[in-house]
PDB file of N, CA and C in Angstrom:
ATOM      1  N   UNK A   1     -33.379 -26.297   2.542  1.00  0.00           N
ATOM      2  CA  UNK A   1     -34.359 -25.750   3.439  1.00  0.00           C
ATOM      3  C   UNK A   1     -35.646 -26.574   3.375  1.00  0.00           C
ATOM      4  N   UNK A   2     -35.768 -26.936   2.204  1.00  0.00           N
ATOM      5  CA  UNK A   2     -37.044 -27.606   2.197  1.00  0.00           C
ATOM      6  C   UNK A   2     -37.109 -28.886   2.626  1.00  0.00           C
ATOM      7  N   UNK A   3     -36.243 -29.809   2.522  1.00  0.00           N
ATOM      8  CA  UNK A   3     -35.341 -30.815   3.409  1.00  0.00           C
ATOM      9  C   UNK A   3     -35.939 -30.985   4.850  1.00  0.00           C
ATOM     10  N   UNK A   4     -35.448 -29.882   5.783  1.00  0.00           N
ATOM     11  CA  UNK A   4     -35.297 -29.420   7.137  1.00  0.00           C
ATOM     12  C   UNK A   4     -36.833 -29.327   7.811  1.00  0.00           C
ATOM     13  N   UNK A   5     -37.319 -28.561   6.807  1.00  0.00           N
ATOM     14  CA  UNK A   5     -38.420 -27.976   6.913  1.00  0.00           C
ATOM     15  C   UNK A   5     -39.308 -29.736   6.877  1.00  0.00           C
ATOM     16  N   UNK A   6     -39.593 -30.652   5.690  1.00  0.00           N
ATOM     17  CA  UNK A   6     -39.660 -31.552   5.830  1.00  0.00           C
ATOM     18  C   UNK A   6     -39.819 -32.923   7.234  1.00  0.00           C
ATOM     19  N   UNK A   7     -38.438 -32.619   7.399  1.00  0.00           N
ATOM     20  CA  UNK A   7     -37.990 -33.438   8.583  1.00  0.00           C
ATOM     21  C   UNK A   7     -38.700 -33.053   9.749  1.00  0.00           C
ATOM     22  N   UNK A   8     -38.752 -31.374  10.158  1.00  0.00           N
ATOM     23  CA  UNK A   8     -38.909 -31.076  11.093  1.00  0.00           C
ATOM     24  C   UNK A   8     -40.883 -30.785  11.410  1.00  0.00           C
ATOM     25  N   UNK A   9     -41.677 -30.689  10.012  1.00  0.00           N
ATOM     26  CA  UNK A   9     -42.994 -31.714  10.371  1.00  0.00           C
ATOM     27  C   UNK A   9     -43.404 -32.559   8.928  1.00  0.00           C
ATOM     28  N   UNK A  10     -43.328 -33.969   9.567  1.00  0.00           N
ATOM     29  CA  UNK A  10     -43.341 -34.966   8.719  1.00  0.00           C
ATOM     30  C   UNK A  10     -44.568 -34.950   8.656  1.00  0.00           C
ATOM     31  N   UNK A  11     -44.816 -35.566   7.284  1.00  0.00           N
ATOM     32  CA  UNK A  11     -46.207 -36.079   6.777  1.00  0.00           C
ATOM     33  C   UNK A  11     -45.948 -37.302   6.240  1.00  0.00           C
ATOM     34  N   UNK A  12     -46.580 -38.244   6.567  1.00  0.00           N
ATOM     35  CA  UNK A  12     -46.317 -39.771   6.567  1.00  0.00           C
ATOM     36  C   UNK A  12     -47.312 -39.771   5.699  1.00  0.00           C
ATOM     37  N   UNK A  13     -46.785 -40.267   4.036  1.00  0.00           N
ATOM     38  CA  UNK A  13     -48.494 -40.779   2.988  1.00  0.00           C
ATOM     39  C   UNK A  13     -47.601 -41.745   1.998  1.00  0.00           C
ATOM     40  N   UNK A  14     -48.388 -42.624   2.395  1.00  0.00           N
ATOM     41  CA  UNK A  14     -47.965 -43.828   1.591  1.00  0.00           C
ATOM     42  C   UNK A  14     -46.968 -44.712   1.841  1.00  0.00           C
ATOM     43  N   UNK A  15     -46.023 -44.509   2.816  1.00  0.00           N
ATOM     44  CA  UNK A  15     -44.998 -45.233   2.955  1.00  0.00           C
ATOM     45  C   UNK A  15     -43.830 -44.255   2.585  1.00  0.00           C
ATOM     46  N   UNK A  16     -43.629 -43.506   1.737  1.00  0.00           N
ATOM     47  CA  UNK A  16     -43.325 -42.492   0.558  1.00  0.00           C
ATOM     48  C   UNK A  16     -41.880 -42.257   2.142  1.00  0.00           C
ATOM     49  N   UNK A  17     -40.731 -41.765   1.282  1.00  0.00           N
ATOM     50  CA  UNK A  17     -39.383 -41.899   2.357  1.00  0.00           C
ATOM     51  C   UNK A  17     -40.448 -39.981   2.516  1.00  0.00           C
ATOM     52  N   UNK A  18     -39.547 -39.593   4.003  1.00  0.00           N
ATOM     53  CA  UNK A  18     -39.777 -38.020   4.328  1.00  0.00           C
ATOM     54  C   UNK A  18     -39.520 -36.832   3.740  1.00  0.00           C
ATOM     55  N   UNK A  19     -38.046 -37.050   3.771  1.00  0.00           N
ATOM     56  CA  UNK A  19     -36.935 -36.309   2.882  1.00  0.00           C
ATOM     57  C   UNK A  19     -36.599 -37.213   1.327  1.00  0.00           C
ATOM     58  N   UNK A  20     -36.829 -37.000   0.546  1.00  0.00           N
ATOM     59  CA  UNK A  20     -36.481 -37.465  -0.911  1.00  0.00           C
ATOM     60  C   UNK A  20     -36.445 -36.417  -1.206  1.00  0.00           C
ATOM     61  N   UNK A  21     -35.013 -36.760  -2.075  1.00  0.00           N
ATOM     62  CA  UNK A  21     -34.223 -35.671  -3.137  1.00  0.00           C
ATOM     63  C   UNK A  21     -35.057 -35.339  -4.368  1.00  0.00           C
ATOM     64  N   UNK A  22     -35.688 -36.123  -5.089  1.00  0.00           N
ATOM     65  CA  UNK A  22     -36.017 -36.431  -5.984  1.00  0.00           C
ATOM     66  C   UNK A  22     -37.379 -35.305  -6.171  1.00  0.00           C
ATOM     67  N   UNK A  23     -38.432 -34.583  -5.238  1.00  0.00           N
ATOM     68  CA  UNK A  23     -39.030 -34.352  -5.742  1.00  0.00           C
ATOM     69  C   UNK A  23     -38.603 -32.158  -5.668  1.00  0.00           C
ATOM     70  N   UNK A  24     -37.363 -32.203  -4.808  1.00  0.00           N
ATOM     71  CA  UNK A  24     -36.809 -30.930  -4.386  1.00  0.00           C
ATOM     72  C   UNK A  24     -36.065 -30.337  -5.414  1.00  0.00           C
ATOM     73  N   UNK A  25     -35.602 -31.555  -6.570  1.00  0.00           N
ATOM     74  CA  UNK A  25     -34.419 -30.582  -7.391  1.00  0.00           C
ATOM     75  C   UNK A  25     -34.894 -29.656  -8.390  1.00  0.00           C
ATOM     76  N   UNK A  26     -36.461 -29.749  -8.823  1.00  0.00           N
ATOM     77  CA  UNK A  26     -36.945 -28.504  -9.859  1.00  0.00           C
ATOM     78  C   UNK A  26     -36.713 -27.596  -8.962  1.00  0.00           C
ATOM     79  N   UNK A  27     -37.644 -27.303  -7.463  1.00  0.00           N
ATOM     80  CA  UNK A  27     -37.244 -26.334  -6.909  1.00  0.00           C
ATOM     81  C   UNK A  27     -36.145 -25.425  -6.352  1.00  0.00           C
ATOM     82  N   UNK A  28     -34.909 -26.446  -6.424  1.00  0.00           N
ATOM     83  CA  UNK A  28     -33.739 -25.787  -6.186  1.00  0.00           C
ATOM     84  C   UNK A  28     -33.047 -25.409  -7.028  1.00  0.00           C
ATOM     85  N   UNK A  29     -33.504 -26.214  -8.514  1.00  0.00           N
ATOM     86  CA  UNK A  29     -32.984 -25.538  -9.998  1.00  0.00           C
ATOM     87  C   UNK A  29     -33.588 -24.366  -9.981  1.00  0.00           C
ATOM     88  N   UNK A  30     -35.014 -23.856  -9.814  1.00  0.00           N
ATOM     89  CA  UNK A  30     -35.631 -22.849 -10.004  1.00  0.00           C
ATOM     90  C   UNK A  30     -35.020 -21.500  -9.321  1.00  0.00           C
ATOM     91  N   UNK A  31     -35.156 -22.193  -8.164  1.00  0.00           N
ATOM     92  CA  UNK A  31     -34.603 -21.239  -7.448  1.00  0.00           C
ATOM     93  C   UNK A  31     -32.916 -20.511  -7.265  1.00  0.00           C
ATOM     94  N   UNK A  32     -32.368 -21.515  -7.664  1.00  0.00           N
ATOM     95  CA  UNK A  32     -31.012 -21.437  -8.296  1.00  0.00           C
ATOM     96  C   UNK A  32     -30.931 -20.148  -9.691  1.00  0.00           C
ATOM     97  N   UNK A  33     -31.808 -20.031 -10.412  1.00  0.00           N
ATOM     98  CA  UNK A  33     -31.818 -19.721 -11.721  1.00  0.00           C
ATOM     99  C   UNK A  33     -32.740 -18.095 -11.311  1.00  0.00           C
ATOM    100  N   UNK A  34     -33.458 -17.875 -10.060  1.00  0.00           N
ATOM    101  CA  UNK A  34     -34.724 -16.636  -9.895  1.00  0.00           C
ATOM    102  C   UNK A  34     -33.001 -16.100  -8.636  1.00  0.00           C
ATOM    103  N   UNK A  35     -32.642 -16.810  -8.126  1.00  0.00           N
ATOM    104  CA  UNK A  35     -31.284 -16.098  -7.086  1.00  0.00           C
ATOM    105  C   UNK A  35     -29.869 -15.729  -8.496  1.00  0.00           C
ATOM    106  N   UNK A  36     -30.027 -16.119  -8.977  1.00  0.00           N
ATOM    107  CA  UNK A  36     -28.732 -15.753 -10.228  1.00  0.00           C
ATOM    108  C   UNK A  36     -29.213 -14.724 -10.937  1.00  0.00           C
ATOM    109  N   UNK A  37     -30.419 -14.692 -11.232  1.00  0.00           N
ATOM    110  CA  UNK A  37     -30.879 -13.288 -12.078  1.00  0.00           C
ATOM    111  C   UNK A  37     -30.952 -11.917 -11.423  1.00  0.00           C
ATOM    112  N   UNK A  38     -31.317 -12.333  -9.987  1.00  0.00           N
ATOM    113  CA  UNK A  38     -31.658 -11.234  -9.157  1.00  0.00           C
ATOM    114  C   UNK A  38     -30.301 -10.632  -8.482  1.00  0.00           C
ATOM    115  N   UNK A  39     -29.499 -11.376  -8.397  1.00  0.00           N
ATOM    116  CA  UNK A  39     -28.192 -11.210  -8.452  1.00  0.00           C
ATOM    117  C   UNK A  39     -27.488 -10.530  -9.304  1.00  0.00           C
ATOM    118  N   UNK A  40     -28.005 -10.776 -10.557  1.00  0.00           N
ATOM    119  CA  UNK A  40     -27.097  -9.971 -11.490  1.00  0.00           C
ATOM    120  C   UNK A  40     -28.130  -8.329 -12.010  1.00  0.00           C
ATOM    121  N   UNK A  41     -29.234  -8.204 -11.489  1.00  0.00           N
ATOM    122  CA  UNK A  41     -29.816  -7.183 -11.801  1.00  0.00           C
ATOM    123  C   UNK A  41     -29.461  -6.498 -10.559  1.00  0.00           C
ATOM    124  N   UNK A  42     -28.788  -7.126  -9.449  1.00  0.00           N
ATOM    125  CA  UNK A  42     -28.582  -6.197  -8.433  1.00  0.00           C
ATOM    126  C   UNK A  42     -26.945  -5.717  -8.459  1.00  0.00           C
ATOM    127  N   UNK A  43     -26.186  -6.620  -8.943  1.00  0.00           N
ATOM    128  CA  UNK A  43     -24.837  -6.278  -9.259  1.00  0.00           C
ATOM    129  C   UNK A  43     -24.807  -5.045 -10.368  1.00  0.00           C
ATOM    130  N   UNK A  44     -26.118  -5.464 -11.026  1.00  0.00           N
ATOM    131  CA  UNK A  44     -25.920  -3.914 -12.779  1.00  0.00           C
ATOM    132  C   UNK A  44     -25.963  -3.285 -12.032  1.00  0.00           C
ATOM    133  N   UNK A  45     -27.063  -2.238 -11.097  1.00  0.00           N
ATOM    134  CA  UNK A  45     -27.682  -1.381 -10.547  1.00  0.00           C
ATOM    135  C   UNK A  45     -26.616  -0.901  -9.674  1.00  0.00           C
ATOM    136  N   UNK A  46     -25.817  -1.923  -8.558  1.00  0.00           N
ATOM    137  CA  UNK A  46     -24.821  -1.267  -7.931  1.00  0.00           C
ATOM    138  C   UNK A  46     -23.471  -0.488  -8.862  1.00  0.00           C
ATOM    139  N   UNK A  47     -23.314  -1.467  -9.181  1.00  0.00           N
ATOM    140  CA  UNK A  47     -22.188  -0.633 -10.612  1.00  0.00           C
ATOM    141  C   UNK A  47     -22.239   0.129 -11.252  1.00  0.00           C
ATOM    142  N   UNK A  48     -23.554   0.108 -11.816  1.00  0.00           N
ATOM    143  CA  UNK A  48     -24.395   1.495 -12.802  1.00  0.00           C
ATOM    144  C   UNK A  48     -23.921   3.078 -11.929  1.00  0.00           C
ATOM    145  N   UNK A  49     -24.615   2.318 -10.656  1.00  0.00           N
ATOM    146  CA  UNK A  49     -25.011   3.888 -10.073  1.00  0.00           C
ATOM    147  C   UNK A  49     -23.510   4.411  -9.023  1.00  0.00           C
ATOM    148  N   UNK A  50     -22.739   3.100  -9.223  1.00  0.00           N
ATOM    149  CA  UNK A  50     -21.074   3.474  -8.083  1.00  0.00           C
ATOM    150  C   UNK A  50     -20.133   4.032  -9.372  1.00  0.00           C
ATOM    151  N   UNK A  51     -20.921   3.730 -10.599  1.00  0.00           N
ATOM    152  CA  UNK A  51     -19.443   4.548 -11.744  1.00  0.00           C
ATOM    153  C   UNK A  51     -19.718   6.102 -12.014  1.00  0.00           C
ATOM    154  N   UNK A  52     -18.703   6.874 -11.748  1.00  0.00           N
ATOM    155  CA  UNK A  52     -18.706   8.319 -12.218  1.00  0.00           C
ATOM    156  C   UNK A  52     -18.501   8.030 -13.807  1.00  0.00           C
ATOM    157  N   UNK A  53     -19.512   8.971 -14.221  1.00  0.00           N
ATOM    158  CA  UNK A  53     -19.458   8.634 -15.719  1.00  0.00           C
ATOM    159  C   UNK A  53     -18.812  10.447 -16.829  1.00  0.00           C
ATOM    160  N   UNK A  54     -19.547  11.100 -15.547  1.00  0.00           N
ATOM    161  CA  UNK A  54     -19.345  12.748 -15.866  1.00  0.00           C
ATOM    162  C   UNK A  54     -17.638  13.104 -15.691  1.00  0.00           C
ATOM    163  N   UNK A  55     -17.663  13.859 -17.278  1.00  0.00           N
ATOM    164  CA  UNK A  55     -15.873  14.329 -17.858  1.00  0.00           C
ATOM    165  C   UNK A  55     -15.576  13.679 -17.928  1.00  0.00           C
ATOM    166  N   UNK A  56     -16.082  12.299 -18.980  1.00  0.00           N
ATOM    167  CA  UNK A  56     -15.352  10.772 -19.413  1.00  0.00           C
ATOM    168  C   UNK A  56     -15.704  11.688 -20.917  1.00  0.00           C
ATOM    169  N   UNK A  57     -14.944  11.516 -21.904  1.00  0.00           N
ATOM    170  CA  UNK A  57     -15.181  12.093 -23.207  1.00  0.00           C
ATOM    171  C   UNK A  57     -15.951  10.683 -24.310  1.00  0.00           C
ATOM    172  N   UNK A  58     -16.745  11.589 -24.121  1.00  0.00           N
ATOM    173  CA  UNK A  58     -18.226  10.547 -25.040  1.00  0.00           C
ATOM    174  C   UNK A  58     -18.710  11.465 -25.831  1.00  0.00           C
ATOM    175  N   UNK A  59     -19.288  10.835 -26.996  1.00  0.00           N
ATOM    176  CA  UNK A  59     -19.554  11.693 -28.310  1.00  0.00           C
ATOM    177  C   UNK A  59     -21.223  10.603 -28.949  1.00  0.00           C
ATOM    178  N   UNK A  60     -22.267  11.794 -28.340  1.00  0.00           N
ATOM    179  CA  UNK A  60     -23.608  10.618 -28.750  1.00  0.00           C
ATOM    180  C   UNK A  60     -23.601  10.050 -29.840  1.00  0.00           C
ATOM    181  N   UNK A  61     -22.883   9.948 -31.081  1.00  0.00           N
ATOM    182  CA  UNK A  61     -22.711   9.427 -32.004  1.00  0.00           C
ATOM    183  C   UNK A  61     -22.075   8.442 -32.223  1.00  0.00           C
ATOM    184  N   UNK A  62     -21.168   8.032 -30.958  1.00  0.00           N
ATOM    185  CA  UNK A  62     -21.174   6.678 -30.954  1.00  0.00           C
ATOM    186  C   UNK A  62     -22.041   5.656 -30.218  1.00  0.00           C
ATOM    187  N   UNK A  63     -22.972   6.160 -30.026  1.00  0.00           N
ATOM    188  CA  UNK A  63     -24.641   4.863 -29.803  1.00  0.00           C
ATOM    189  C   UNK A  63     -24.945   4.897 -31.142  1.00  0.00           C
ATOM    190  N   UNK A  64     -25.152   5.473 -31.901  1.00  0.00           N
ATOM    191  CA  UNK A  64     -25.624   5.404 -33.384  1.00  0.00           C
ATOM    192  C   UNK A  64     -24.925   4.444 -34.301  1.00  0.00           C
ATOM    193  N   UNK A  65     -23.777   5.328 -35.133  1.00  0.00           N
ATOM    194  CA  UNK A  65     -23.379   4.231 -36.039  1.00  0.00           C
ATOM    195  C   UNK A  65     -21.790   4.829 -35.898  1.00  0.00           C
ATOM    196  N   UNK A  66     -21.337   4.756 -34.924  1.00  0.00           N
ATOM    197  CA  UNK A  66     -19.820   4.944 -34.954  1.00  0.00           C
ATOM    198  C   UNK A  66     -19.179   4.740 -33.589  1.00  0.00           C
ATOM    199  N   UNK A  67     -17.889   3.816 -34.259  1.00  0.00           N
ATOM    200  CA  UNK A  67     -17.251   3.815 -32.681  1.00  0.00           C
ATOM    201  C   UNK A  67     -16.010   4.320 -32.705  1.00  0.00           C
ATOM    202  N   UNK A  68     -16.101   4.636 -31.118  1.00  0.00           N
ATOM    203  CA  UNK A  68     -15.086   5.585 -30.480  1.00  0.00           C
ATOM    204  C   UNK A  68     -13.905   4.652 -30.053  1.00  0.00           C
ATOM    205  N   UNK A  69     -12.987   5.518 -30.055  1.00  0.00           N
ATOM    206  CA  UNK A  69     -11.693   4.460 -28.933  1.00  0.00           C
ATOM    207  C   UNK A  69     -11.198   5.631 -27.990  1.00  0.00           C
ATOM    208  N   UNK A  70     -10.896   5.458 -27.159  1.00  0.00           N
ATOM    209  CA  UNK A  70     -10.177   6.230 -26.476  1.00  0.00           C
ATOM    210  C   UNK A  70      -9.084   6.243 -25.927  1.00  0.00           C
ATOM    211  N   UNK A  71      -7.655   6.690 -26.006  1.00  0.00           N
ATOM    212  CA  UNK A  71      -6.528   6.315 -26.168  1.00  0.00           C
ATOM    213  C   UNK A  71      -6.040   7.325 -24.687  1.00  0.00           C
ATOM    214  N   UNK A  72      -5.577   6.754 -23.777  1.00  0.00           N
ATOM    215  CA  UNK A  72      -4.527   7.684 -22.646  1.00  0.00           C
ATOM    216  C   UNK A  72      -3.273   7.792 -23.159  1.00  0.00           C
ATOM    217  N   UNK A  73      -2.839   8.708 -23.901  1.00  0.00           N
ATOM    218  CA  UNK A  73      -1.385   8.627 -23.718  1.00  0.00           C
ATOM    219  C   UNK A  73      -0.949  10.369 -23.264  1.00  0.00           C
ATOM    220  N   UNK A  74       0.733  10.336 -23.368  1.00  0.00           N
ATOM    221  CA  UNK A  74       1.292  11.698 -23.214  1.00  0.00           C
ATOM    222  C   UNK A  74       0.744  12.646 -24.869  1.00  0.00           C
ATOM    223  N   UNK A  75       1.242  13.761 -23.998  1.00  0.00           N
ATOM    224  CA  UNK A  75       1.040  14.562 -24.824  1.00  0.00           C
ATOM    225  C   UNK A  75       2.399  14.623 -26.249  1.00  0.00           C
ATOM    226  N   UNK A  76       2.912  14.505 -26.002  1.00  0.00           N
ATOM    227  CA  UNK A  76       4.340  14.261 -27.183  1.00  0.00           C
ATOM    228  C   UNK A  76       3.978  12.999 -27.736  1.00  0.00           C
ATOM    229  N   UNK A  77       3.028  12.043 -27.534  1.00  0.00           N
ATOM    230  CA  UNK A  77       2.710  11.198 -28.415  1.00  0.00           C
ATOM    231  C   UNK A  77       1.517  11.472 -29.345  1.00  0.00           C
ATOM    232  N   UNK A  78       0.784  12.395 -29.119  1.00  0.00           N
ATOM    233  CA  UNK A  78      -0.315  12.935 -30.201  1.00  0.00           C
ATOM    234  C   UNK A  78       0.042  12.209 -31.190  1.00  0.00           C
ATOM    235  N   UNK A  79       0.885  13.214 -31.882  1.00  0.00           N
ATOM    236  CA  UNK A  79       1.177  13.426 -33.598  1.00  0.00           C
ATOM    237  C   UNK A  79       1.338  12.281 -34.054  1.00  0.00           C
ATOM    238  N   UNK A  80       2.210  10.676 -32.987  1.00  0.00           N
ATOM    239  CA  UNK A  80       2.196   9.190 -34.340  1.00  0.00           C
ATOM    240  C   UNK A  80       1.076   8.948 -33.808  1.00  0.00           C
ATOM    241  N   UNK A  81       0.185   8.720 -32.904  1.00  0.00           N
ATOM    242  CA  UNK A  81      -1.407   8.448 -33.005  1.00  0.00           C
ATOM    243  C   UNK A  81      -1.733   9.013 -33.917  1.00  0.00           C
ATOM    244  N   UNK A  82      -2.366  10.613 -33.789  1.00  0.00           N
ATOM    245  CA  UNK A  82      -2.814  10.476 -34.763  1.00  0.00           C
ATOM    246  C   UNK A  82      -2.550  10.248 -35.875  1.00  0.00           C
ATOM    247  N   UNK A  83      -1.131  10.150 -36.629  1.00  0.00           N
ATOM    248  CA  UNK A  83      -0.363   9.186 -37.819  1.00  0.00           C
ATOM    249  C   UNK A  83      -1.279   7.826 -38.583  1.00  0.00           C
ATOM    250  N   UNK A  84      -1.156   7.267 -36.628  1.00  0.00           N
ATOM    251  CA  UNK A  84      -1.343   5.656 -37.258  1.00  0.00           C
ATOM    252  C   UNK A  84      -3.079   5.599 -37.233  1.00  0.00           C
ATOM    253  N   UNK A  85      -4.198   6.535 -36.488  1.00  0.00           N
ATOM    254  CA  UNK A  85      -5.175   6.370 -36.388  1.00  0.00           C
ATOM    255  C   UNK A  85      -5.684   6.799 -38.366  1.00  0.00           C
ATOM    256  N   UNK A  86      -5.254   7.718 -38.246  1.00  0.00           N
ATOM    257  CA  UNK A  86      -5.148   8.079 -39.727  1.00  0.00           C
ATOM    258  C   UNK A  86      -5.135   6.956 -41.288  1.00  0.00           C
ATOM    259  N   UNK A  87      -4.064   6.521 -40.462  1.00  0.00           N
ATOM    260  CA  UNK A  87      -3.233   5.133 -41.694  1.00  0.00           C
ATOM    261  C   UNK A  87      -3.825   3.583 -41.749  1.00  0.00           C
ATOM    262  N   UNK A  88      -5.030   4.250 -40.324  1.00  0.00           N
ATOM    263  CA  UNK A  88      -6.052   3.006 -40.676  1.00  0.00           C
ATOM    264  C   UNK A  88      -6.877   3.323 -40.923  1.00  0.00           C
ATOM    265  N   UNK A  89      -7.320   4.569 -41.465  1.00  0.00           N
ATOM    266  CA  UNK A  89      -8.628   4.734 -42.164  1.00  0.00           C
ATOM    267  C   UNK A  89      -9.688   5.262 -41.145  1.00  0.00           C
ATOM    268  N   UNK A  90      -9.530   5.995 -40.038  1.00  0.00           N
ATOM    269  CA  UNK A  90     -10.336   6.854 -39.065  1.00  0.00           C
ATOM    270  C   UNK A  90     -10.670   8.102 -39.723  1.00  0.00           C
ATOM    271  N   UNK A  91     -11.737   8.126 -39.371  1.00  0.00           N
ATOM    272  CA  UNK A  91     -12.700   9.281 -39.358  1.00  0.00           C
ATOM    273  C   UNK A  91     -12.400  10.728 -39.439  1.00  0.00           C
ATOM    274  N   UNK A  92     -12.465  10.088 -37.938  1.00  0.00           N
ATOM    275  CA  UNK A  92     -12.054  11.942 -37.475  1.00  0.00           C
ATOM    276  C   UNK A  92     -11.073  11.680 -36.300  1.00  0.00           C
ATOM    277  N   UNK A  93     -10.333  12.341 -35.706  1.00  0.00           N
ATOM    278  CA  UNK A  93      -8.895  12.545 -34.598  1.00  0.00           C
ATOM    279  C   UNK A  93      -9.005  13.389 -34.401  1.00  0.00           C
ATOM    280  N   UNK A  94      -9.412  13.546 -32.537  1.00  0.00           N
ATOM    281  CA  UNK A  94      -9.969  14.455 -31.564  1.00  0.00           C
ATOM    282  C   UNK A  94      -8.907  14.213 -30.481  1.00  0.00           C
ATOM    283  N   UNK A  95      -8.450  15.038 -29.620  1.00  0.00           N
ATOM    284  CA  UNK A  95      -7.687  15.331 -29.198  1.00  0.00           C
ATOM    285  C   UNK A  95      -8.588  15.716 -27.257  1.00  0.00           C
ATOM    286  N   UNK A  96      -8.618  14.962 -26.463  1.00  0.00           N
ATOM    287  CA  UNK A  96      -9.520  15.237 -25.198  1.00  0.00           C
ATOM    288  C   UNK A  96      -8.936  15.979 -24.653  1.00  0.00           C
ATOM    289  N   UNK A  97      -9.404  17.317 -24.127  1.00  0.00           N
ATOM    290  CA  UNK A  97      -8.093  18.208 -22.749  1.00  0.00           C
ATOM    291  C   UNK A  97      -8.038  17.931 -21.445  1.00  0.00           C
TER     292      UNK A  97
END
């Protein structure tokens, strides 16, 4: 754009070429780097606010000092989960309805 913009009213100083690359690429790095951020603070915000988060089973204690896993399975598989969650040394084995 700045190119175009350039071309389309020239300023003649020094001999100096119209369009040179050379003095455009901070600005298109910059701007490259202020369009990627704003991009990705606008991608959080859409995602943030498009995920249903309510009757997902969360326990505030895992922001603190413990983490959660959360396992989908059938119900006839309970009992070797909780087996093997057990046989690695878990906590506690909660059961979501």
């Amino acid at each position: 754009m700045t190119i175009w913009m350039s071309l389309d009213w020239p300023l003649l100083v020094g001999g100096k070429p119209i369009a040179a690359i050379p003095p455009y690429v901070v600005l298109a790095f910059e701007l490259t780097i202020l369009i990627g951020s704003l991009s990705t603070v606008a991608g959080l915000l859409i995602l943030a606010l498009a995920k249903r988060t309510t009757g997902l089973p969360y326990d505030p204690s895992f922001s603190d000092d413990r983490i959660g896993i959360f396992v989908p399975a059938p119900a006839d598989q309970f009992p070797d989960l909780e087996r093997l969650f057990h046989a690695v040394g878990a906590a506690e084995v909660r059961h979501a309805a």
